[in-house]
Protein backbone atom coordinates (compact mmCIF):
# COMPACT_ATOMS: atom_id res chain seq x y z
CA UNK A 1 0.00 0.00 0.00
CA UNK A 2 2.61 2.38 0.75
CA UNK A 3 4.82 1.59 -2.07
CA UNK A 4 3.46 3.96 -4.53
CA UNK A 5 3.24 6.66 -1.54
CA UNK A 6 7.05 6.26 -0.90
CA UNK A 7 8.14 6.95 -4.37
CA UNK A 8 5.65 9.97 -4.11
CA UNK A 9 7.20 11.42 -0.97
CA UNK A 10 10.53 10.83 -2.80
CA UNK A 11 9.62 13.22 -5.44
CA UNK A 12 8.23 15.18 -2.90
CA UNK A 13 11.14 15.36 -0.57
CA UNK A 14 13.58 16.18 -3.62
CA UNK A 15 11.33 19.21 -5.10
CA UNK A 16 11.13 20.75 -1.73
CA UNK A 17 14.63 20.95 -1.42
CA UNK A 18 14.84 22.19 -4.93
CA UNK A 19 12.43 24.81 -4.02
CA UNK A 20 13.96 25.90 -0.78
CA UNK A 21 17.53 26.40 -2.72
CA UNK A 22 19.38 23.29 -2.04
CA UNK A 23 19.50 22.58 -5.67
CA UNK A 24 23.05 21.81 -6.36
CA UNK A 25 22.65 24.24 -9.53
CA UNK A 26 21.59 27.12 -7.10
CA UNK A 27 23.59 29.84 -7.11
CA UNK A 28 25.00 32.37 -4.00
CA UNK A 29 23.65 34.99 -3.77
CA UNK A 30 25.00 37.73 -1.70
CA UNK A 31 23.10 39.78 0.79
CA UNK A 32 21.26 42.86 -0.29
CA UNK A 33 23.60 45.28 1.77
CA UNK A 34 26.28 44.24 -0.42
CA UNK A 35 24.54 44.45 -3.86
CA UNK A 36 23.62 48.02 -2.68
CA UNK A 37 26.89 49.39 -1.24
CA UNK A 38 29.16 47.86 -3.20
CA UNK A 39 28.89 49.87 -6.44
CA UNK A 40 28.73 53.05 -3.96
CA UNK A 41 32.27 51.73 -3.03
CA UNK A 42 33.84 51.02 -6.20
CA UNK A 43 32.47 54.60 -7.77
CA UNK A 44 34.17 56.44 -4.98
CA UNK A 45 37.41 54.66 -5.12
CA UNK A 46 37.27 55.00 -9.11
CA UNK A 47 36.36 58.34 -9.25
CA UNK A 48 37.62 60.22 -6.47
CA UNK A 49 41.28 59.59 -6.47
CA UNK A 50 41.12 59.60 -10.19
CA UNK A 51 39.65 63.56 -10.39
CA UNK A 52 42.25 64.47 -7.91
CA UNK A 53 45.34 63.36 -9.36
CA UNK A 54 43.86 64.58 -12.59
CA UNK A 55 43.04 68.01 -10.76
CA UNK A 56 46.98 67.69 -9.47
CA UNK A 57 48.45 66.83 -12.88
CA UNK A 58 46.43 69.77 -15.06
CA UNK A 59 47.01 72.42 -12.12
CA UNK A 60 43.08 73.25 -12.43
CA UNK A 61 41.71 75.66 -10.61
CA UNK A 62 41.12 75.06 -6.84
CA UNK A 63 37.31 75.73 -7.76
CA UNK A 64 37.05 73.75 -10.52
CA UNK A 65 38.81 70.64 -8.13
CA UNK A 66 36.61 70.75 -5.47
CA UNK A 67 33.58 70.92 -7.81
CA UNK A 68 34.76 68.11 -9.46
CA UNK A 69 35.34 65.89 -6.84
CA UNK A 70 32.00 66.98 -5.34
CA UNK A 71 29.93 65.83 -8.42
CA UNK A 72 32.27 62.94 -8.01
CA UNK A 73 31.37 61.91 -4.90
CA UNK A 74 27.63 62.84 -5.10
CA UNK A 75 27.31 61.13 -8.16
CA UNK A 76 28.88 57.73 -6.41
CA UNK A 77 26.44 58.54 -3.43
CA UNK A 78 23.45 58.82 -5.12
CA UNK A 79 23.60 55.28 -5.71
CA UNK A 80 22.38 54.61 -2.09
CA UNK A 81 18.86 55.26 -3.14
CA UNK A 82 19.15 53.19 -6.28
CA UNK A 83 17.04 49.98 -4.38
CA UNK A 84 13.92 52.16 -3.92
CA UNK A 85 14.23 54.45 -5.98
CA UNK A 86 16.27 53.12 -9.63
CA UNK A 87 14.68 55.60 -11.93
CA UNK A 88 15.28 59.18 -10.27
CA UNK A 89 18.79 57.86 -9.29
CA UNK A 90 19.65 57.51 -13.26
CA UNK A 91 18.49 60.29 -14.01
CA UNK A 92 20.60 62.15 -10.85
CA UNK A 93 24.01 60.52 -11.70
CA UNK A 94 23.10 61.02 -15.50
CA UNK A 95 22.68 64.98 -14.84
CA UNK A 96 25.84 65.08 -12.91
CA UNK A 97 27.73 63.37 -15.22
CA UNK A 98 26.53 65.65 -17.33
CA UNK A 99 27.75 69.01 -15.24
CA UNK A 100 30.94 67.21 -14.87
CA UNK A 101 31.83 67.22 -18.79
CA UNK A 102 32.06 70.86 -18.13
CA UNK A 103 33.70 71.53 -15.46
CA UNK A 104 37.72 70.84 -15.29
CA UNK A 105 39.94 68.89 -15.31
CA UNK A 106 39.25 67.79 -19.06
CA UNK A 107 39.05 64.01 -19.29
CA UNK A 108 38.54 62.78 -16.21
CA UNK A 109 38.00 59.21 -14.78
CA UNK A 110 35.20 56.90 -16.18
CA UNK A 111 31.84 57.75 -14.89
CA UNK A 112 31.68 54.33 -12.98
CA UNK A 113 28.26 55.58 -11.15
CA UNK A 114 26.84 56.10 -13.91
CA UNK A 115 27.53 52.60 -15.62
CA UNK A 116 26.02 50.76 -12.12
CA UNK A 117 22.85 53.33 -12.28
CA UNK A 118 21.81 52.14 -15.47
CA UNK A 119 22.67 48.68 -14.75
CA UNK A 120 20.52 49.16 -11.98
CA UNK A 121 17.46 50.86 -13.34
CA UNK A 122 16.96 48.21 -16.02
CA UNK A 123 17.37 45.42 -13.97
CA UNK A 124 14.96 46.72 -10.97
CA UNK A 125 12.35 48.14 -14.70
CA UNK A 126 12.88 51.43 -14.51
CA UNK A 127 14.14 51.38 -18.61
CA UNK A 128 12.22 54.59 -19.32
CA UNK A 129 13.78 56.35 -17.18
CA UNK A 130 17.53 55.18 -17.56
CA UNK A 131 16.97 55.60 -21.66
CA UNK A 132 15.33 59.61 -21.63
CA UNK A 133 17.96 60.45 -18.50
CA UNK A 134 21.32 59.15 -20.54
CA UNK A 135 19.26 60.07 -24.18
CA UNK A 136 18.79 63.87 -22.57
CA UNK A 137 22.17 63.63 -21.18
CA UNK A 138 23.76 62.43 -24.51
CA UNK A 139 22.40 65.13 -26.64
CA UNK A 140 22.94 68.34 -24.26
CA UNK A 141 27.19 66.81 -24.10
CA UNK A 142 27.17 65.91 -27.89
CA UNK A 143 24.65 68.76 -29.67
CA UNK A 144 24.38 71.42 -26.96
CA UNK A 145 28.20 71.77 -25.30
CA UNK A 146 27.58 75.83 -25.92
CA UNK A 147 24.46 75.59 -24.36
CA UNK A 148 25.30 73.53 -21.37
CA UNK A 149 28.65 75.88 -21.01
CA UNK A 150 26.40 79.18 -20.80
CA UNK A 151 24.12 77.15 -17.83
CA UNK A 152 27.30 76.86 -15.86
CA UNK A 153 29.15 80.24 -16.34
CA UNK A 154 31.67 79.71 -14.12
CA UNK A 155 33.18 76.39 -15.90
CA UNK A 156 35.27 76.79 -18.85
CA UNK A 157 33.14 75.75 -21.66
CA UNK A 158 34.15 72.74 -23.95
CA UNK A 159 33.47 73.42 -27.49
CA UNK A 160 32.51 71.33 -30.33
CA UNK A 161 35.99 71.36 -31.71
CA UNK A 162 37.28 69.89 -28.42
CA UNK A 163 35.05 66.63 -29.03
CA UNK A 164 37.24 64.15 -30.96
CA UNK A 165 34.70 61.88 -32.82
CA UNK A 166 36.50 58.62 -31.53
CA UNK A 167 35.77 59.64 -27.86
CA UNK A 168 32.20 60.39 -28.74
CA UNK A 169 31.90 56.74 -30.53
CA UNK A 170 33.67 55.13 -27.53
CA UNK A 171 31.21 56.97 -24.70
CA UNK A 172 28.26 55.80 -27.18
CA UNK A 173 29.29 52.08 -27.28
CA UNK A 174 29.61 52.07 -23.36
CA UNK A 175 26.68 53.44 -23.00
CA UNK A 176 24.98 51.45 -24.90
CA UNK A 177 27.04 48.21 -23.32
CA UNK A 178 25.29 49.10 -20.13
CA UNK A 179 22.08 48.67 -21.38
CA UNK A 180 22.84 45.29 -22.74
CA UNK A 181 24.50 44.17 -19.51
CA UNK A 182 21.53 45.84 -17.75
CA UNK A 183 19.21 43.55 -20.03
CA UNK A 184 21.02 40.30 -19.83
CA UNK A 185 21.12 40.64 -15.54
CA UNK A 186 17.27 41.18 -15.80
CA UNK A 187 16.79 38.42 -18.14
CA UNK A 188 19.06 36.37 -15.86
CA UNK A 189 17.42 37.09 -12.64
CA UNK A 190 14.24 36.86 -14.27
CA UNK A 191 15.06 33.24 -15.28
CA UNK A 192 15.73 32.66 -11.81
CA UNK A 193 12.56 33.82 -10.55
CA UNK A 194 10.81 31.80 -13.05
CA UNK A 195 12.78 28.60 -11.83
CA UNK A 196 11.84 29.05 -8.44
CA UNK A 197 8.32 29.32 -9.06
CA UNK A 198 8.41 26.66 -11.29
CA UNK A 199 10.07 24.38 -8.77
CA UNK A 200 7.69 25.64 -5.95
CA UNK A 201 4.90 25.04 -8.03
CA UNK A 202 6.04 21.57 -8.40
CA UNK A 203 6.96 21.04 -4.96
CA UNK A 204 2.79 21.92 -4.30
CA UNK A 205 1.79 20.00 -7.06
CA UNK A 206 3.66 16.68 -5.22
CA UNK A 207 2.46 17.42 -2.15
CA UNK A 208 -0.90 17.63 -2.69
CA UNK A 209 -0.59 14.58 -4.89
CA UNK A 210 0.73 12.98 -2.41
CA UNK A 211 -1.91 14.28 0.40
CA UNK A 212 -4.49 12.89 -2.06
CA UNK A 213 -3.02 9.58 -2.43
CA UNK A 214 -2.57 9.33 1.64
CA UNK A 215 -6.43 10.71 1.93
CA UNK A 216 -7.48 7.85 -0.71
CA UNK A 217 -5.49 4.93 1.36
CA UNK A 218 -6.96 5.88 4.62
CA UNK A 219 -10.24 5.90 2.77
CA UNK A 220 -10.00 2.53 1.44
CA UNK A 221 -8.43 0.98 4.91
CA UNK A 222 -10.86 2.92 7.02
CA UNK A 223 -14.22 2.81 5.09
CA UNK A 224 -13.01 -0.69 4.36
CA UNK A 225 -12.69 -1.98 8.05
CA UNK A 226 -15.38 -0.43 9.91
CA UNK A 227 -17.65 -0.78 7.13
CA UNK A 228 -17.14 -4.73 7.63
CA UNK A 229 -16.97 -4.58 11.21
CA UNK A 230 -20.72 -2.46 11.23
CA UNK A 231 -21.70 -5.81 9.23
CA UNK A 232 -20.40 -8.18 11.56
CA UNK A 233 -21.53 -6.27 14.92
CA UNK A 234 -25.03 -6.76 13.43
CA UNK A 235 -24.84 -9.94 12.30
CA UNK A 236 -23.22 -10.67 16.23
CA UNK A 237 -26.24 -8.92 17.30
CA UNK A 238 -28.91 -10.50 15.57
CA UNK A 239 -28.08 -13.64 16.42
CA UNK A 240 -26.26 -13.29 19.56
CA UNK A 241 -29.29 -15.32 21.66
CA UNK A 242 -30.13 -18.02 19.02
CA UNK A 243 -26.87 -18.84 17.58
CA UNK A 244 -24.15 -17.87 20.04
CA UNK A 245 -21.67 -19.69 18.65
CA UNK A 246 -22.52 -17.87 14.68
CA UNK A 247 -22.62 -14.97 17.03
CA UNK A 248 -19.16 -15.44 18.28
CA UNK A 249 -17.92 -16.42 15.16
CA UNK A 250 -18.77 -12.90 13.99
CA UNK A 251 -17.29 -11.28 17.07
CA UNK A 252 -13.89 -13.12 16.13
CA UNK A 253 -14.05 -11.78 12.54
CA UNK A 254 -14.67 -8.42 13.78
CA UNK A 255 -11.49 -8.99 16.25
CA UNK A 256 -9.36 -10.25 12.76
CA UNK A 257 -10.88 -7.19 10.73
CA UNK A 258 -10.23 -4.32 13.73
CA UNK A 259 -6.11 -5.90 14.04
CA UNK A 260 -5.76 -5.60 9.90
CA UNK A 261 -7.31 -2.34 9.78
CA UNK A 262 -5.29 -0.99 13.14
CA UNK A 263 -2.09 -2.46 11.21
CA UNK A 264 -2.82 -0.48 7.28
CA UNK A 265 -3.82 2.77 9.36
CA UNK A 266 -0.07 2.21 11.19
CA UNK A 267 1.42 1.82 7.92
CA UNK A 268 0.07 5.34 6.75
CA UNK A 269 0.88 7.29 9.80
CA UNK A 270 4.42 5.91 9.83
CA UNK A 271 4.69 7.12 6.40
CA UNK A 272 3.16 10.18 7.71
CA UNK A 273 5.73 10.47 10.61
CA UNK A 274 8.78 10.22 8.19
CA UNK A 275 9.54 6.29 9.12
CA UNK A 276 9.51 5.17 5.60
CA UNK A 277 12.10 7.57 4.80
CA UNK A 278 14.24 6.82 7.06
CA UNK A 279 14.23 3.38 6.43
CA UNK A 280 12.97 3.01 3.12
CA UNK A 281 14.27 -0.85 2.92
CA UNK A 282 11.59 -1.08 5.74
CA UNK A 283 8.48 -3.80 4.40
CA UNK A 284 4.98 -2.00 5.23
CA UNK A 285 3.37 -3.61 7.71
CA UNK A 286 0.61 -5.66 5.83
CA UNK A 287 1.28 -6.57 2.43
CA UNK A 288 0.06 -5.25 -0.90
CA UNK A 289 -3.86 -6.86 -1.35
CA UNK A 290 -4.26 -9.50 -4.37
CA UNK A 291 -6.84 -10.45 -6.53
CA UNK A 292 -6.18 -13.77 -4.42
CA UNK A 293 -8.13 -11.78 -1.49
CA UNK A 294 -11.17 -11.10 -3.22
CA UNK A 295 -12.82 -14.47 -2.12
CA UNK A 296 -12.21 -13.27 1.44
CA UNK A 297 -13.35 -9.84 0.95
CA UNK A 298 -16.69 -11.02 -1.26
CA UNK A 299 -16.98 -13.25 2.29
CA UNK A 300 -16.93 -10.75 4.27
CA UNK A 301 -19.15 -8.46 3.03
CA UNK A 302 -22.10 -10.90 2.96
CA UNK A 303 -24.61 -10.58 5.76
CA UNK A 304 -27.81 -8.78 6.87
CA UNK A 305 -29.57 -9.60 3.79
CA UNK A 306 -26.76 -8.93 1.43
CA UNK A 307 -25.46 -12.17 -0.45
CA UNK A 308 -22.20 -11.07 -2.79
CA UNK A 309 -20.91 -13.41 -5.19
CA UNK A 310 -17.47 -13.94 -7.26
CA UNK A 311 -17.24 -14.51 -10.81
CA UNK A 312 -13.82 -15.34 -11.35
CA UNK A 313 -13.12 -15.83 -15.05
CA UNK A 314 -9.37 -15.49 -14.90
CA UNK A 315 -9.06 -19.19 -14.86
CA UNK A 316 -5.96 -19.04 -12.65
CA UNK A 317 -4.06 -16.11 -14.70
CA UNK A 318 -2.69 -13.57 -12.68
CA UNK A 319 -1.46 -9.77 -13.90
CA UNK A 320 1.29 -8.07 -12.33
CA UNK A 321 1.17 -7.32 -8.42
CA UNK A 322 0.79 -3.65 -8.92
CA UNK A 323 -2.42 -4.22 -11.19
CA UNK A 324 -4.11 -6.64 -8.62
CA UNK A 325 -3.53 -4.00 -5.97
CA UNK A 326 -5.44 -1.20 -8.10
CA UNK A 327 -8.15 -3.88 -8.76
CA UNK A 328 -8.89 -4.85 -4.96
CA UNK A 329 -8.44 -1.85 -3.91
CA UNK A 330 -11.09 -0.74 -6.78
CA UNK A 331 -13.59 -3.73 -5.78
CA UNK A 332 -13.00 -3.09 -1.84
CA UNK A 333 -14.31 0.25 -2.50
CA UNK A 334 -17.30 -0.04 -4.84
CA UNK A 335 -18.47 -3.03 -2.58
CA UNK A 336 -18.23 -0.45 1.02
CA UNK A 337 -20.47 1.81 -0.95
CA UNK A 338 -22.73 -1.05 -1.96
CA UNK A 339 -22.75 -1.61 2.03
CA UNK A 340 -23.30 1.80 2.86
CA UNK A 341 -25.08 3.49 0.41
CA UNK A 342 -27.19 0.49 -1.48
CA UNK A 343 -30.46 -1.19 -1.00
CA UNK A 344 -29.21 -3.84 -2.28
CA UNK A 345 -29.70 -8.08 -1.93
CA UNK A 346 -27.02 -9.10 -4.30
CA UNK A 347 -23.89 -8.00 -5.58
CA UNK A 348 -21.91 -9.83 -8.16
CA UNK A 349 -17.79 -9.14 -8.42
CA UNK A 350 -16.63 -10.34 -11.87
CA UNK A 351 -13.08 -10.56 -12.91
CA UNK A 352 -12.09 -11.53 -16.39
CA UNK A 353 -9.61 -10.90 -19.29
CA UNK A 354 -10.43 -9.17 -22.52
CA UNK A 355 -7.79 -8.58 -24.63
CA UNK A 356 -4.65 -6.77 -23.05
CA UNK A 357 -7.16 -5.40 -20.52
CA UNK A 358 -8.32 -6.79 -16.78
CA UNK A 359 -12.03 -5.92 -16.49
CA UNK A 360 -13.54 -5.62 -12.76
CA UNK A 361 -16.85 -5.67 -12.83
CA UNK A 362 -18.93 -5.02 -9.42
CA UNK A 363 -23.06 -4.96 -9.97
CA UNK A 364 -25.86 -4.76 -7.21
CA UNK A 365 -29.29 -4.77 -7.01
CA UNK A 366 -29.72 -1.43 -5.17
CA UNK A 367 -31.29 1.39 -5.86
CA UNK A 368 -29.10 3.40 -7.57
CA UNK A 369 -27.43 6.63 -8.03
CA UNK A 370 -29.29 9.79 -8.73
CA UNK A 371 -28.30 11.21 -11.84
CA UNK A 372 -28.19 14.92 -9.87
CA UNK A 373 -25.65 13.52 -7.16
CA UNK A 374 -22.52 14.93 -7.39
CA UNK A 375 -19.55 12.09 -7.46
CA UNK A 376 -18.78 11.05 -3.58
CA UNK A 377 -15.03 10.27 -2.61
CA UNK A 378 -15.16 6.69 -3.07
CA UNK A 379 -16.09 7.18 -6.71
CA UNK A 380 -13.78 9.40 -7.29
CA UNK A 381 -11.16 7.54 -5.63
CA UNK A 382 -12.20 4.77 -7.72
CA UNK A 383 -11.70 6.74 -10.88
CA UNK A 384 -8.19 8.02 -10.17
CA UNK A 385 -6.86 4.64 -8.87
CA UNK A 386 -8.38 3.23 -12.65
CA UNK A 387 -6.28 6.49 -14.35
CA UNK A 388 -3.34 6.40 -12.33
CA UNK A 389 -3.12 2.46 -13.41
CA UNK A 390 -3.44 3.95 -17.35
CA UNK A 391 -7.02 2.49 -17.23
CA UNK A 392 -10.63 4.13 -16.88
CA UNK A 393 -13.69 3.56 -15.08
CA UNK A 394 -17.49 3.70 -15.81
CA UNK A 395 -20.04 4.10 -13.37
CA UNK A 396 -24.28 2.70 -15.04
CA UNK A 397 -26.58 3.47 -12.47
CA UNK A 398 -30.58 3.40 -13.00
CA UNK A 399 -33.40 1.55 -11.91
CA UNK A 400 -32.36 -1.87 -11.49
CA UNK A 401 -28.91 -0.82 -9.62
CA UNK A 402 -25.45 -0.08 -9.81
CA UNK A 403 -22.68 -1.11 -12.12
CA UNK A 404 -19.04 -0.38 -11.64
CA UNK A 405 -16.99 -1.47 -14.77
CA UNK A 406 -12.84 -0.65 -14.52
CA UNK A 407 -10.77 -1.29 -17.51
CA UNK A 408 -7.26 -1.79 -16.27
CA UNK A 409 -4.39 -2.37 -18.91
CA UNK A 410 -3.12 -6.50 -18.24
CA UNK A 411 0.69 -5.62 -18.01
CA UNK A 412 0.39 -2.21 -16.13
CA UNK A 413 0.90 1.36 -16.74
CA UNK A 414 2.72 2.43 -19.73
């Protein structure tokens, strides 16, 4: 019973530690503090020392210096609110990138805040803003230099002349290299995501699969057992003063039936508790039913006016264990609604062969099902024990009863 549950919980197990990021293909990934003040790092370091020993080596103004370095630094400290806020903090380093074309000395260090805060903004979707910020800031330094000079009257304006069309190509071609790096990290991380919600969603998907399959076994044990034991109280019952020894016959069977179903509903909870996992090796505690059971089961449902019958057509062929399973499992269940939800006097179980299929075939008497009733559990137990075995089930109920019909492919599952 709990061999098809183990290899479930196996899947189970392995998802969930897929999902929880102990997939050996996960990748670190560093704390947030450090994504964040990392770049604010590197752009001082970068640009700081660089525009003073530029500042040094031109003999710039003392003016010009300290504005420089203080666009420098602001520019590289800006970054701090690039997490919350990735669109204004383009377009702040942008503009004072900008400012800084203009103000000496005259080629100064890469504008290394600038490449992170467009990295940034496209990664975190702020791609409007990063593109008009650097577009705006592009054509003021490229098509405007007299224009930007005259904003800033104190700097020593940069002409047209001064821009050498190489330098102009190379800024271009970064700029446009951190958009495609900006692009590829988003596309990267948003892989990511996607994998993680895929493997969540598949971690779900096992366990309530495997929730399911637990619900359906404790259906089958525990409908099953007490089910047979209600029959055998009564029959104790009813004859209890005129045929004691009938009557303790019945009390013996409901003994037998109360220590099988006590042992099945151990098996599940153990599996429930983890013990199958940690000994997988471990045999459940009551076998696997086969079709060699049914005459028992067919047995034991007889009494208080119900008489059920076998029709074994099989003539001593046998299909594989797991198919046998699905079948008594299928014919334990149909015959605990006949029980419980029938009128019924008679019940037939047939078992035959037709082709490459086993046909189970359980029929009362009973009054039926009304076409308006929604499908109960068992049914619908039924029916996904018949698909799960790569077979199907039909369900003809009118007038003169109830038919239960499961097709189950001979050698198993494809």
């Amino acid at each position: 019973m709990l061999g098809p549950a183990r290899y479930g919980a196996t899947a189970t197990a392995a998802a969930g530690r897929h999902a929880d990021g102990d997939d050996p293909g996960a990748r670190f990934r560093p704390p947030p503090a450090v994504v964040l003040l990392v770049p604010v790092f590197v752009s001082l370091l970068v640009q700081i020392p660089g525009t003073i020993g530029l500042s040094w080596w031109q003999a710039v103004p003392v003016w010009a210096a300290v504005t420089s370095i203080a666009l420098a630094a602001a520019s590289a400290l800006a970054l701090l609110a690039a997490r919350r806020f990735p669109g204004p903090t383009v377009a702040v380093v942008a503009a004072l990138a900008l400012v800084d074309l203009f103000v000496p000395p005259v080629g100064g260090p890469p504008p290394v805040a600038l490449v992170f805060a467009i990295i940034g903004a496209v990664v975190r979707g702020a791609r409007a803003w990063a593109l008009i910020s650097v577009g705006a800031a592009w054509l003021i330094a490229v098509i405007g230099p007299e224009l930007a000079a005259a904003t800033l009257a104190a700097a020593a304006p940069v002409g047209v002349a001064e821009w050498h069309p190489a330098r102009i190509a190379l800024a271009t071609v970064g700029l446009a290299l951190c958009f495609v790096i900006g692009e590829g990290v988003r596309a990267r991380l948003r892989g990511a995501q996607e994998r993680r919600a895929q493997l969540t969603a598949r971690r779900r998907a096992a366990e309530q699969e495997e929730r399911t399959r637990i619900a359906r076994e404790l259906h089958d044990v525990l409908a099953h057992s007490l089910s047979q034991i209600a029959v055998q109280s009564g029959v104790g019952l009813h004859l209890f003063d005129r045929e004691p020894e009938r009557a303790r016959e019945a009390l013996a069977n409901i003994r037998a039936l109360s220590a099988t179903g006590l042992d099945e509903v151990r098996g599940v909870l153990a599996f429930l508790r983890g013990d199958e996992l940690a000994a997988p090796d471990t045999a459940p505690l009551t076998p696997q039913p086969q079709l060699g059971q049914l005459p028992g089961l067919v047995a034991g449902r007889s009494g208080l006016g119900l008489t059920v019958s076998l029709d074994d057509r099989l003539a001593g062929d046998a299909p594989p264990s797991a198919v046998q399973t699905t079948a008594y499992r299928i014919a334990q269940e149909a015959l605990t609604n006949v029980v419980r939800h029938s009128a019924a006097s008679h019940a037939t179980v047939t078992v035959a062969r037709e082709a490459a299929d086993l046909v189970l075939t359980i029929a009362d008497d009973g009054a039926g099902i009304p076409a308006s009733a929604p499908e109960r559990g068992g049914l619908r137990g039924m029916r996904e024990r018949a698909e799960l075995a790569g077979g199907r089930l039909t369900v003809d109920s009118g007038a003169r009863g109830t038919s239960v019909v499961a097709r189950l492919p001979w050698a198993g599952a494809a």
